[in-house]
C-alpha atoms as a PDB file:
ATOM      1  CA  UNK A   1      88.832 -38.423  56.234  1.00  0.00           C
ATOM      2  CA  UNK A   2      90.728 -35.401  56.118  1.00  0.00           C
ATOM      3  CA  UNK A   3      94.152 -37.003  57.259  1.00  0.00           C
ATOM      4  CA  UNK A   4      93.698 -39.951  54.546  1.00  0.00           C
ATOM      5  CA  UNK A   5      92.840 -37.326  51.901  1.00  0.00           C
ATOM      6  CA  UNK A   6      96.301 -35.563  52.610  1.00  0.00           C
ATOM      7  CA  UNK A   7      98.708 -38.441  53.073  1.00  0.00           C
ATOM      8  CA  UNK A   8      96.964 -39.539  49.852  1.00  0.00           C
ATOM      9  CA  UNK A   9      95.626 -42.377  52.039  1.00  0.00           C
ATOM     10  CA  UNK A  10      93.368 -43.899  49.663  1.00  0.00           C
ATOM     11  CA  UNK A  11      92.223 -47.184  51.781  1.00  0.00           C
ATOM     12  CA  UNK A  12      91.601 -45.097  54.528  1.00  0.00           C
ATOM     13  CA  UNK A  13      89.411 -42.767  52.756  1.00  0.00           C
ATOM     14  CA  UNK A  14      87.471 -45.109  50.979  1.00  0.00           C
ATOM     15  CA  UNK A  15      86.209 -46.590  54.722  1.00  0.00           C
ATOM     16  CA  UNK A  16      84.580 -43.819  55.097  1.00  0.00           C
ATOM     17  CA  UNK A  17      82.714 -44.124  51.955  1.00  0.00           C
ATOM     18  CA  UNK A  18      79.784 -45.427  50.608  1.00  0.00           C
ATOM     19  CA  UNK A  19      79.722 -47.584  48.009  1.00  0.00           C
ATOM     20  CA  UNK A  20      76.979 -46.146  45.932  1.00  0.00           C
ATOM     21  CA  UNK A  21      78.156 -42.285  46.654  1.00  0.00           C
ATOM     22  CA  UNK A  22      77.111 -39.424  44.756  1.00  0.00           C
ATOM     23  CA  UNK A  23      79.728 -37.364  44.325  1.00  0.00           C
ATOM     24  CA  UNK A  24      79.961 -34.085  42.263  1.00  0.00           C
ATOM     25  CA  UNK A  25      82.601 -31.384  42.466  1.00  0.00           C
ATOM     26  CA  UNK A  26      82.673 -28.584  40.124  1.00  0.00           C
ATOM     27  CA  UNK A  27      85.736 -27.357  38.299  1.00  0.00           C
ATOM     28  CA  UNK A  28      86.565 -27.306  34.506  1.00  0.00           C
ATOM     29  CA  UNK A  29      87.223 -30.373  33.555  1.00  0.00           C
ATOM     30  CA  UNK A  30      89.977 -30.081  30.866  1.00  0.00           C
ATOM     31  CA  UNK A  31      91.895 -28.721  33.054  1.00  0.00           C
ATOM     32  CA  UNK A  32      90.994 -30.909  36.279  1.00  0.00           C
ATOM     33  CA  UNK A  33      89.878 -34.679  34.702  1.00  0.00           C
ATOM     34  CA  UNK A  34      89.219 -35.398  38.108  1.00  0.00           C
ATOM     35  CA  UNK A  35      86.581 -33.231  38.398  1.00  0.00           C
ATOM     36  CA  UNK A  36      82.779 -33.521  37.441  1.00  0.00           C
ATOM     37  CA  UNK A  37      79.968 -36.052  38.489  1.00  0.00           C
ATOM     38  CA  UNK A  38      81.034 -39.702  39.419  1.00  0.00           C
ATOM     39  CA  UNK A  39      78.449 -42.200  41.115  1.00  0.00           C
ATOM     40  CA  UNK A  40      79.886 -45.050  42.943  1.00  0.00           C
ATOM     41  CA  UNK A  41      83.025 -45.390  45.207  1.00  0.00           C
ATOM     42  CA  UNK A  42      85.208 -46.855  42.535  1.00  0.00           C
ATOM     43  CA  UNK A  43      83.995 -43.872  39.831  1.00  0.00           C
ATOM     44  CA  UNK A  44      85.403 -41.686  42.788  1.00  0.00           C
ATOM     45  CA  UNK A  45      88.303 -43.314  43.501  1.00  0.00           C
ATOM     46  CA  UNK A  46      89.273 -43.288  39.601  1.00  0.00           C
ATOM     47  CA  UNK A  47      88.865 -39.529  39.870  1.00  0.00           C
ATOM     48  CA  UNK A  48      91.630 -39.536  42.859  1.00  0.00           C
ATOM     49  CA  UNK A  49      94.043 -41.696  41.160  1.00  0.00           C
ATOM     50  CA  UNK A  50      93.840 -38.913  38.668  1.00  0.00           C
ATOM     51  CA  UNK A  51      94.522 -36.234  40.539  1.00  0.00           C
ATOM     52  CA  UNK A  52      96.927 -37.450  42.642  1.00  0.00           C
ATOM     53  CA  UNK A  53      98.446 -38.448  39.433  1.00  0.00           C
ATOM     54  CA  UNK A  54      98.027 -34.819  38.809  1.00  0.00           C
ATOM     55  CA  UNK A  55      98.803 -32.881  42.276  1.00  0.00           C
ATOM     56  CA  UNK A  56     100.508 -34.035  45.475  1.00  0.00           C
ATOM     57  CA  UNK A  57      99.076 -32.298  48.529  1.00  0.00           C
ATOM     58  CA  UNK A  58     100.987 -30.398  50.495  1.00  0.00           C
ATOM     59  CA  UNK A  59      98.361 -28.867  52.769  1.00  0.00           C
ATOM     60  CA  UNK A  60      94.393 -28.701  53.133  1.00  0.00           C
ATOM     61  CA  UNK A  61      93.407 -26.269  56.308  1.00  0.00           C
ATOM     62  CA  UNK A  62      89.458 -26.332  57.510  1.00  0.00           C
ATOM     63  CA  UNK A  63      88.700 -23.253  58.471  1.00  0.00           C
ATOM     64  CA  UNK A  64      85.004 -23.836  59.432  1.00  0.00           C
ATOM     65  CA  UNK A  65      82.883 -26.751  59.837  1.00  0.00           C
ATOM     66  CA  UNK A  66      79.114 -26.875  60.442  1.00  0.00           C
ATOM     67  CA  UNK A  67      77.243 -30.307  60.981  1.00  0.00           C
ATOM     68  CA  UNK A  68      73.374 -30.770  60.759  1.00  0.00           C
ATOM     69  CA  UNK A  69      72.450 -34.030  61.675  1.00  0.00           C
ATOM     70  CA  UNK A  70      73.466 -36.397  58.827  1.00  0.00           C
ATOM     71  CA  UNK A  71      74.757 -33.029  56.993  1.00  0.00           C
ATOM     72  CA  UNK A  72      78.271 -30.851  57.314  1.00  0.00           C
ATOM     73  CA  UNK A  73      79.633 -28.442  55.431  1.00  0.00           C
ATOM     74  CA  UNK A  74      82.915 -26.939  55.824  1.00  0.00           C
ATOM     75  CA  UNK A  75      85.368 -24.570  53.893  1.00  0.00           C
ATOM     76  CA  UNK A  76      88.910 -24.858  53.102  1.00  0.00           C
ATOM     77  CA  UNK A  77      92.020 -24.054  51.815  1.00  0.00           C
ATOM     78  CA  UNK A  78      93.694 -26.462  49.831  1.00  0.00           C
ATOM     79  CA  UNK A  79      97.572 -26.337  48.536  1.00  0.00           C
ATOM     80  CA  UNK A  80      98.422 -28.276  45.732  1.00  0.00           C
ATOM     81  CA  UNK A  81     102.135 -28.826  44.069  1.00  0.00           C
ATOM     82  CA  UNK A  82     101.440 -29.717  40.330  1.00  0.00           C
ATOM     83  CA  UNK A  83     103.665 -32.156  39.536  1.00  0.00           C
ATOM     84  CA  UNK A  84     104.305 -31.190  35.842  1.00  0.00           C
ATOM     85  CA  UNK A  85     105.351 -27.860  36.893  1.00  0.00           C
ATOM     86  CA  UNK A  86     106.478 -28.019  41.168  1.00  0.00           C
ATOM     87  CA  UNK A  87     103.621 -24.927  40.873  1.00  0.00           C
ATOM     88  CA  UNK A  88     102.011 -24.820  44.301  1.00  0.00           C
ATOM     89  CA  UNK A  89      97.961 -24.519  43.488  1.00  0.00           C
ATOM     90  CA  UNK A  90      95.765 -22.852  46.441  1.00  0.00           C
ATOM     91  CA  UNK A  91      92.165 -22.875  46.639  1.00  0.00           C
ATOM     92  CA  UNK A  92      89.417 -21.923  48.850  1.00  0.00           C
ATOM     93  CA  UNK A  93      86.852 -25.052  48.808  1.00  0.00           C
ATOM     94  CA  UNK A  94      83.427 -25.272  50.195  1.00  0.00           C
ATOM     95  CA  UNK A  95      82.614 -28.955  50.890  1.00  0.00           C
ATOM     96  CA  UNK A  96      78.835 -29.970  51.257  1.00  0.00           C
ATOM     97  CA  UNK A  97      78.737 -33.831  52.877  1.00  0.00           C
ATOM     98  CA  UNK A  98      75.364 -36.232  53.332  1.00  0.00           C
ATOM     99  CA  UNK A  99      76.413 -39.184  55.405  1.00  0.00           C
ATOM    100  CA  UNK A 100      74.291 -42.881  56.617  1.00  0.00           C
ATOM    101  CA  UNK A 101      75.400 -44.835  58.653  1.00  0.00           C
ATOM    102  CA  UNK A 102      78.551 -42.984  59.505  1.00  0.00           C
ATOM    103  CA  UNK A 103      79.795 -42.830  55.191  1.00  0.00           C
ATOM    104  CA  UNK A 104      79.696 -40.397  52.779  1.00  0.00           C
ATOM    105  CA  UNK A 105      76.700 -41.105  50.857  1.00  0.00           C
ATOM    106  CA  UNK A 106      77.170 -37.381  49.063  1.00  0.00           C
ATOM    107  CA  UNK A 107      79.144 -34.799  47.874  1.00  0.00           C
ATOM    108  CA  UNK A 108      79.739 -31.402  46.166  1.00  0.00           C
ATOM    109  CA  UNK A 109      82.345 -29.516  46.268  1.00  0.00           C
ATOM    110  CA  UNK A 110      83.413 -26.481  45.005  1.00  0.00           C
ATOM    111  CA  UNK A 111      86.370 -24.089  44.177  1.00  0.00           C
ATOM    112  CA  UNK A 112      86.915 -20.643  42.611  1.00  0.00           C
ATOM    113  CA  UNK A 113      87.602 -22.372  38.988  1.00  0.00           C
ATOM    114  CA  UNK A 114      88.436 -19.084  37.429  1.00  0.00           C
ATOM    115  CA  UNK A 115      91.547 -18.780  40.134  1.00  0.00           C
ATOM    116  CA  UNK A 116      92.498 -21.987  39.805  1.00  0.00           C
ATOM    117  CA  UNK A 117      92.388 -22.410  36.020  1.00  0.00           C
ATOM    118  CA  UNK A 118      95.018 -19.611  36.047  1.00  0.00           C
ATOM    119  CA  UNK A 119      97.202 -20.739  38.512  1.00  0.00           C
ATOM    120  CA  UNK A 120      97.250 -24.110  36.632  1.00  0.00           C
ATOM    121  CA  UNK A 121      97.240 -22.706  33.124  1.00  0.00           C
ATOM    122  CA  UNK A 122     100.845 -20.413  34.941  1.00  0.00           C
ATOM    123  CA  UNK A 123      99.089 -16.932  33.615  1.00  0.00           C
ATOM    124  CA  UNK A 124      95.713 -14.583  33.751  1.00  0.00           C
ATOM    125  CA  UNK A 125      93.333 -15.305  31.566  1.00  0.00           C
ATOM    126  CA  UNK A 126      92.572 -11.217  30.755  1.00  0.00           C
ATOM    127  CA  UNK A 127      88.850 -12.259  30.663  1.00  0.00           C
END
């Protein structure tokens, strides 16, 4: 899943997949569209096209990974280049998975919003 999520492989992410997911990953979402709850594989893949319409990956590290039977978790670092800008967007992401029958029945993510907002936005927000 990991591989297909950085090569922007959307076919083979979406075998891993189920089609009724619940996905959820928290993040503004004026500033990340892609962001927010979807329900259904296609809902989720609508929210990819949009933010690989927004960001090309150029890296996405897992630094831990714990599995409980049908549950993982892991955190990460993802790099971003924003293609409106070239800006290279890094974020720690914890990444909370439910799987059946070997897909991704659901997810939640999230990211430090706050740090990514500004690295988007190009300045602090002096909140």
């Amino acid at each position: 899943m990991i591989d297909a999520y950085k090569q922007g492989g959307t076919d083979r992410l979406a075998a891993h997949i189920h089609d009724d997911v619940d996905w959820l990953f928290y993040a503004p979402i004026a500033l990340f569209p892609f962001a927010g709850a979807r329900r259904g594989k296609a809902e989720v893949f609508k929210g990819f096209a949009q933010m690989y319409e927004m960001f090309r990956p150029v890296g996405y590290d897992v630094n831990v990974v714990l599995v409980d039977g049908d549950r993982s978790a892991s955190l990460c670092n993802a790099q971003m280049e924003q293609r409106s800008t070239g800006r290279i967007i890094s974020s720690r992401i914890a990444n909370f998975h439910r799987f059946r029958d070997g897909l991704m029945v659901e997810y939640r993510g999230f990211t430090d919003s706050f740090d990514s907002a500004e690295q988007v936005l190009g300045r602090e927000l002096g909140i």
